[in-house]
Protein backbone atom coordinates (compact mmCIF):
# COMPACT_ATOMS: atom_id res chain seq x y z
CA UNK A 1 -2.37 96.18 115.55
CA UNK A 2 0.21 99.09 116.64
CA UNK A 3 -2.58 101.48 116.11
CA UNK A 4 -5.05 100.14 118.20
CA UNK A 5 -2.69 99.08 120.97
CA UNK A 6 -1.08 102.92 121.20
CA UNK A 7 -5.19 104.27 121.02
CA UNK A 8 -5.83 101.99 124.28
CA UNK A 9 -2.47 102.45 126.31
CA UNK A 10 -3.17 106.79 125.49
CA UNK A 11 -6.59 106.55 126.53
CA UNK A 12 -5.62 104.05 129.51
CA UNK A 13 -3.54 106.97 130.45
CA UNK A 14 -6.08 109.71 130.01
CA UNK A 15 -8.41 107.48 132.45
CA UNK A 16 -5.60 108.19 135.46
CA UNK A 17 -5.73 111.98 134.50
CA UNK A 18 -9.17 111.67 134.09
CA UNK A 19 -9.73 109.70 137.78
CA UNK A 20 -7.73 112.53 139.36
CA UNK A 21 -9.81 115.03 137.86
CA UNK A 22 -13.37 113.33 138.96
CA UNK A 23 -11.75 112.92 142.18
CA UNK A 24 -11.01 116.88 142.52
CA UNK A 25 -14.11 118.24 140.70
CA UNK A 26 -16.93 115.60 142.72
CA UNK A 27 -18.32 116.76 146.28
CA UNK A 28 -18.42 113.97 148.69
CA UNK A 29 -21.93 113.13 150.50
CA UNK A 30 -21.85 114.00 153.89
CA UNK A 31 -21.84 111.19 156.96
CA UNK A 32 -22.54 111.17 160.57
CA UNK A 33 -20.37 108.89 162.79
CA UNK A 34 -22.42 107.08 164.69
CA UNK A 35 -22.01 103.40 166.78
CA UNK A 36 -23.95 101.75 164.13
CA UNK A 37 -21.29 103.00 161.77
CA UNK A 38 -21.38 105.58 158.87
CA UNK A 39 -24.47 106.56 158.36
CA UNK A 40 -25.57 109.04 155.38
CA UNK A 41 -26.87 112.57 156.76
CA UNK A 42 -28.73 114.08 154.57
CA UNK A 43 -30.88 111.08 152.49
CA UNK A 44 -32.18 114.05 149.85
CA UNK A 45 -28.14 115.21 148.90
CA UNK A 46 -27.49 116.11 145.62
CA UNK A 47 -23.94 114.98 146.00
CA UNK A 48 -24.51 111.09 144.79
CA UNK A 49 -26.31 112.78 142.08
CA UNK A 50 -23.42 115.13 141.27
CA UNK A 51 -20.51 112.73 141.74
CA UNK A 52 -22.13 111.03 138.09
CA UNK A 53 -22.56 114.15 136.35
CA UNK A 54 -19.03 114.98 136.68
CA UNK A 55 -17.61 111.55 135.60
CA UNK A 56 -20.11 112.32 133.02
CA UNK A 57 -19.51 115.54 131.83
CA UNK A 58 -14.79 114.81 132.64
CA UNK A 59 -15.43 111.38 130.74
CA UNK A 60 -17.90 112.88 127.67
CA UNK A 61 -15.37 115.85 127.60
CA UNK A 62 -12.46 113.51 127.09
CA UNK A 63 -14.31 110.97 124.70
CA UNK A 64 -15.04 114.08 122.32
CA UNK A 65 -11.26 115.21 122.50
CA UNK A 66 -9.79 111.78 121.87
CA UNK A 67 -12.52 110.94 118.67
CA UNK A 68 -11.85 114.24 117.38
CA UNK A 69 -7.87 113.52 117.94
CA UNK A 70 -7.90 109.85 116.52
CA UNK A 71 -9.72 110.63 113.47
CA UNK A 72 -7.43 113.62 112.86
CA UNK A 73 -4.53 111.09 113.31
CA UNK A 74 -6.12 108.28 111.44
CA UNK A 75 -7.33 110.69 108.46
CA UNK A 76 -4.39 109.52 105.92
CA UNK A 77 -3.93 106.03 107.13
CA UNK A 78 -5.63 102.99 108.33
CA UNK A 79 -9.07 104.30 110.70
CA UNK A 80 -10.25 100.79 111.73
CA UNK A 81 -7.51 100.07 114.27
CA UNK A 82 -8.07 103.59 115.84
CA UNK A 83 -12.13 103.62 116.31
CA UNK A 84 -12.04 100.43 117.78
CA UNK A 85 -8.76 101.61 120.13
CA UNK A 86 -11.09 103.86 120.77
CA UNK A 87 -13.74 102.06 121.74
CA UNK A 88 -11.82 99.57 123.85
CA UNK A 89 -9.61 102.39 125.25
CA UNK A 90 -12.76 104.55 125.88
CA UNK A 91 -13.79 101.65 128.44
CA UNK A 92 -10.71 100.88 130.05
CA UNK A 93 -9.98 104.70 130.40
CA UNK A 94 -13.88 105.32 132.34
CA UNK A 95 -13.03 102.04 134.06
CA UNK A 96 -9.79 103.07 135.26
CA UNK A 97 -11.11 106.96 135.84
CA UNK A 98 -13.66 105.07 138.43
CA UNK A 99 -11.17 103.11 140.26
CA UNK A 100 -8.57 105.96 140.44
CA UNK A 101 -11.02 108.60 140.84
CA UNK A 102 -12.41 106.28 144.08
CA UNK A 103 -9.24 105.67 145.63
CA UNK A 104 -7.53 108.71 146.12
CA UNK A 105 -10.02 111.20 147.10
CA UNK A 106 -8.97 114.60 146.91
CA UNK A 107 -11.96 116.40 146.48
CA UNK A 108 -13.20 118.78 149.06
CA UNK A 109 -13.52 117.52 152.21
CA UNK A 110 -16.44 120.15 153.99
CA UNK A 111 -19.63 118.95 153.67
CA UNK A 112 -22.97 120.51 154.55
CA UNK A 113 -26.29 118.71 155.57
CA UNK A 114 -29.70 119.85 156.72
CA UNK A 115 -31.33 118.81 160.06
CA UNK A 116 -27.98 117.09 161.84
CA UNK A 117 -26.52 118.70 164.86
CA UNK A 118 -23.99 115.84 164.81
CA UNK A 119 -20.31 116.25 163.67
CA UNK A 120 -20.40 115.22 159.41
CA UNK A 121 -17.47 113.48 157.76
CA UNK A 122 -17.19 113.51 154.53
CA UNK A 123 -18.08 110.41 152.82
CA UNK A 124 -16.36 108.35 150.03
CA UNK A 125 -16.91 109.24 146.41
CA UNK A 126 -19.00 106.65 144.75
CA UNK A 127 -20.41 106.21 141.13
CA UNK A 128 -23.43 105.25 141.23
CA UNK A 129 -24.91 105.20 137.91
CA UNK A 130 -22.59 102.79 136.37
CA UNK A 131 -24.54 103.89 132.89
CA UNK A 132 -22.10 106.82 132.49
CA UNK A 133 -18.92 104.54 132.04
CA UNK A 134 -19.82 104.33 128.77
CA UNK A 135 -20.07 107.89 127.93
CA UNK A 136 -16.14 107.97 127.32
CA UNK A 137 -16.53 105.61 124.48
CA UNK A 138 -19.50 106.05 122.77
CA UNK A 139 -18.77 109.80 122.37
CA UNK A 140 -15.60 108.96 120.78
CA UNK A 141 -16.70 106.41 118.50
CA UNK A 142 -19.48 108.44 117.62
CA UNK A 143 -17.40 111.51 116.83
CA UNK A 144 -15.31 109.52 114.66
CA UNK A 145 -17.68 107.91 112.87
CA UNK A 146 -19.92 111.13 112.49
CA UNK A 147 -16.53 113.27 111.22
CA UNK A 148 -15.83 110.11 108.32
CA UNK A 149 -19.19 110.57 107.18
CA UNK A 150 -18.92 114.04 106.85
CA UNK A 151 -15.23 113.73 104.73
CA UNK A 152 -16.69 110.88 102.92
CA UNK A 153 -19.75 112.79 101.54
CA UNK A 154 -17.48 115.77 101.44
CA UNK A 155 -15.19 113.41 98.81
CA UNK A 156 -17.98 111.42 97.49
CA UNK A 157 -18.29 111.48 93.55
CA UNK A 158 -22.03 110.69 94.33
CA UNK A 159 -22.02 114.48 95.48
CA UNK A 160 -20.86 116.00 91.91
CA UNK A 161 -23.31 113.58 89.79
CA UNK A 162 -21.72 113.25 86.23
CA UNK A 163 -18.73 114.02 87.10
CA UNK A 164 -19.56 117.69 88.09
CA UNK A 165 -20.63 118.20 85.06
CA UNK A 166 -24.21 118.93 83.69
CA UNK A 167 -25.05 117.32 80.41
CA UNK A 168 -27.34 119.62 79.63
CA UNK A 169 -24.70 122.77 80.16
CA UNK A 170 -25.75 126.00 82.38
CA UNK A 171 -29.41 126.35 82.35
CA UNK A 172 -31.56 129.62 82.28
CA UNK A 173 -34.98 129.96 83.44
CA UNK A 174 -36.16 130.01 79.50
CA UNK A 175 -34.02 126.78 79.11
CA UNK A 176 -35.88 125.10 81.66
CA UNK A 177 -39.62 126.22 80.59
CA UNK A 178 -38.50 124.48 77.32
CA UNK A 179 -36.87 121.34 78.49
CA UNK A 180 -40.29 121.19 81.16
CA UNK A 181 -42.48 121.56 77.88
CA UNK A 182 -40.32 118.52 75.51
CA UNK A 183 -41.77 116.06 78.64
């Protein structure tokens, strides 16, 4: 249990870091005030679009340094605890990335838009492909689970069959025209 509640407190942390980082990295759609309210001035911006890829690519990033991390911690003890730490941390760390990452804005705050002679203000950072929270997660999981299987067939005695040892002894090309012609 102390495993998997130090994988989701780290990785709870990492999500703050992580917020802040979204929050720097994301441009901001641009808005014109107007006595309707807010409205957004440019409907083709890329910036929506751009605001997920980097939560994407700071989350996916993070997710790949904390499965690599966890299984390298985990390696001589007790993994269970630690994937699924990872998993739950992995969500509460995207989760909390979101909410931080919406709240403080400190990302750039000139924005650009086509056609508007109005005045633009930059508008609030929003995710809006919620699909990405789970990018965090999955890629840590999945690293984990992908390095085990690659130590486990690495150590597997299925790998070396008889023991690493042929019963036959080292074979030569005339040994095996022979042992092809006994069949």
């Amino acid at each position: 249990m102390r495993d998997f509640v130090i994988t989701v407190l780290v990785l709870a942390v990492a999500g703050v870091v992580a917020g802040i980082l979204w929050s720097l990295a994301a441009p901001r759609p641009p808005y014109v005030a107007t006595s309707d309210g807010p409205l957004l001035a440019d409907p083709s911006t890329q910036a929506l679009i751009a605001a997920d890829g980097w939560f994407a690519v700071i989350t996916g990033v993070l997710g790949l340094l904390c499965g690599a991390v966890g299984y390298s911690v985990s390696r001589g003890g007790r993994p269970l605890p630690v994937v699924v730490g990872l998993a739950a941390g992995g969500l509460a760390g995207a989760y909390l990335a979101l909410v931080i990452g919406e709240t403080v804005n400190l990302g750039a705050v000139s924005v650009t838009a086509s056609g508007t002679s109005r005045p633009l203000i930059a508008g609030p950072l929003v995710l809006t492909a919620r699909g990405v929270l789970f990018a965090w997660p999955t890629l840590a999981a999945g690293l984990f689970f992908a390095l085990e299987g690659i130590a486990g067939y690495r150590d597997s005695p299925l790998r070396r069959p008889f023991g690493g040892n042929d019963p036959y002894g080292p074979l030569s090309s005339y040994d095996i025209s022979d042992r092809l012609g006994d069949r």
